[in-house]
C-alpha atoms as a PDB file:
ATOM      1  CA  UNK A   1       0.000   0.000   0.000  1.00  0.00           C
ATOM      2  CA  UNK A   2       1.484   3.556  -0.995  1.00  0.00           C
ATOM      3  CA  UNK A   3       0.484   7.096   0.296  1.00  0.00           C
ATOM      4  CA  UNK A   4      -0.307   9.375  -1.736  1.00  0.00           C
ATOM      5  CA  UNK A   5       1.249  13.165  -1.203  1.00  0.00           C
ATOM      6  CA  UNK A   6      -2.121  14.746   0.189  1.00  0.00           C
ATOM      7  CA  UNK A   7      -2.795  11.652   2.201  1.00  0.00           C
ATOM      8  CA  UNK A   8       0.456  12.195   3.947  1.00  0.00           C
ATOM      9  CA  UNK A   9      -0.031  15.795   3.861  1.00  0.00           C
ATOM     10  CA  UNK A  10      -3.362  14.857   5.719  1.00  0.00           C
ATOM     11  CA  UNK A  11      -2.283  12.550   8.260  1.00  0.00           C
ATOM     12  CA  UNK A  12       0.691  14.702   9.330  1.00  0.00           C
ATOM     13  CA  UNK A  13      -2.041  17.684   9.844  1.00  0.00           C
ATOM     14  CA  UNK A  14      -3.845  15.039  11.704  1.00  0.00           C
ATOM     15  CA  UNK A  15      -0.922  14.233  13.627  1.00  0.00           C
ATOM     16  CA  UNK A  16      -0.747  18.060  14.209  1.00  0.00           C
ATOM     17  CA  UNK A  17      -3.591  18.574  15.608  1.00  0.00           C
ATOM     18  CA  UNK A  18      -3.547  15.641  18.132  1.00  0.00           C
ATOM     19  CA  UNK A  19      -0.324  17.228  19.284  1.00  0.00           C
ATOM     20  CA  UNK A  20      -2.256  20.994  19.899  1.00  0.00           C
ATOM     21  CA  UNK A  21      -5.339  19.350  21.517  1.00  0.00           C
ATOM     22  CA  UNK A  22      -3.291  17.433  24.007  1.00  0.00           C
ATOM     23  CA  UNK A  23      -0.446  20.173  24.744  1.00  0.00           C
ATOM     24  CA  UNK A  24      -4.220  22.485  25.438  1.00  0.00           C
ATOM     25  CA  UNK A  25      -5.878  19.749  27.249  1.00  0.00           C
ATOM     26  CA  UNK A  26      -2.759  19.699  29.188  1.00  0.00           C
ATOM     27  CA  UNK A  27      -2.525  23.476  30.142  1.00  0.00           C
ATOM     28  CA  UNK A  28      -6.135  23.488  31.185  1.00  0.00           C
ATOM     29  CA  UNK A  29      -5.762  20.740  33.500  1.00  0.00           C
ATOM     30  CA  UNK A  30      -2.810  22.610  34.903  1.00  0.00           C
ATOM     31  CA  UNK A  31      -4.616  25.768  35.735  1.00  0.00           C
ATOM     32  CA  UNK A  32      -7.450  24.420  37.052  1.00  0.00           C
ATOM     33  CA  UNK A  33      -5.214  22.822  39.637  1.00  0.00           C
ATOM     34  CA  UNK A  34      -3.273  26.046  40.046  1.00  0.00           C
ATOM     35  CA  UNK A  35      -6.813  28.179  40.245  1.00  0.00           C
ATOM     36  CA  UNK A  36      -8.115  25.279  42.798  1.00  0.00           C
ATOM     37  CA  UNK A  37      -4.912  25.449  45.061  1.00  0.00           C
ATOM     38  CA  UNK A  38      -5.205  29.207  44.730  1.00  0.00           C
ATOM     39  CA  UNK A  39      -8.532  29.607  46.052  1.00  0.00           C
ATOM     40  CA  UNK A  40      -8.262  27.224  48.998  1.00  0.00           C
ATOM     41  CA  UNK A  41      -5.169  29.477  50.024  1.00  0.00           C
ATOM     42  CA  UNK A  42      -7.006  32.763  49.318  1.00  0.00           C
ATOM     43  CA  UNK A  43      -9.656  31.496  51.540  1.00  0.00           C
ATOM     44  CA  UNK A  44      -7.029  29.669  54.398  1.00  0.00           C
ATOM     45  CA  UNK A  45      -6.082  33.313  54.745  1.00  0.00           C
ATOM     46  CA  UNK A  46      -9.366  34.884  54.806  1.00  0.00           C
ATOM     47  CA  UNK A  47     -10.330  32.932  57.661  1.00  0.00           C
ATOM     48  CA  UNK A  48      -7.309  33.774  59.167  1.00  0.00           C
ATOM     49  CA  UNK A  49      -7.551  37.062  59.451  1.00  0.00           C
ATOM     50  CA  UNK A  50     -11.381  37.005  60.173  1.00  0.00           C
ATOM     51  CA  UNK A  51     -10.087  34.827  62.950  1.00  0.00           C
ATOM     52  CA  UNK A  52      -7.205  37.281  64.221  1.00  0.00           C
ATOM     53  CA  UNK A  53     -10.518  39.995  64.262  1.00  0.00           C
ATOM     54  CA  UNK A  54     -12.941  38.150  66.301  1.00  0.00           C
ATOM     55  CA  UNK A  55      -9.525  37.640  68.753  1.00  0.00           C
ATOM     56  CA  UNK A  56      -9.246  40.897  68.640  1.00  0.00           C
ATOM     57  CA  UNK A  57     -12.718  41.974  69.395  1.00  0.00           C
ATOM     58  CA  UNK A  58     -12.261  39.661  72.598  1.00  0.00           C
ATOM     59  CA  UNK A  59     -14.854  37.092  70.776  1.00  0.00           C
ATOM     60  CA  UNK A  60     -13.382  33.996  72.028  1.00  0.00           C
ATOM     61  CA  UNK A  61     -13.473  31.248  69.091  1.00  0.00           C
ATOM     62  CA  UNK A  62     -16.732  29.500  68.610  1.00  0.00           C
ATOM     63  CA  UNK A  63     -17.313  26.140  68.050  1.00  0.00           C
ATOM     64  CA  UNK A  64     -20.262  23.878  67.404  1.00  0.00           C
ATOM     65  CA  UNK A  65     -23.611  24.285  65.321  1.00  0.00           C
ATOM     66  CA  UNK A  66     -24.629  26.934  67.864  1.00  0.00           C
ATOM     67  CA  UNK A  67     -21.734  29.222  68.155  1.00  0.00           C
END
């Protein structure tokens, strides 16, 4: 079996755009691990400091479904 010119020309576009989708796929994946790691620290701190406040305030911390 031979190959003709535009059915190589084909599958190497083919083999092109395998290449781009996965590289993409790849990205995404990584930022939405970088965005999910990012918000669990922005909101780590957030409680934090709303934490360091109610200290401050002399609320002592409160615990349980009641407060």
């Amino acid at each position: 079996m031979t190959l003709e010119p535009q059915q190589i020309f084909q599958l190497v576009g083919l083999l092109a755009v395998l290449a781009l989708f996965s590289f993409s796929l790849r990205d995404k994946i990584s930022y939405g691990r970088w965005f999910k790691r990012w918000e669990a620290d922005r909101k780590a701190r957030r409680d934090a400091e709303l934490a360091a406040e109610a200290r401050e305030r002399g609320e002592g911390d409160k615990t349980g479904p009641w407060g």
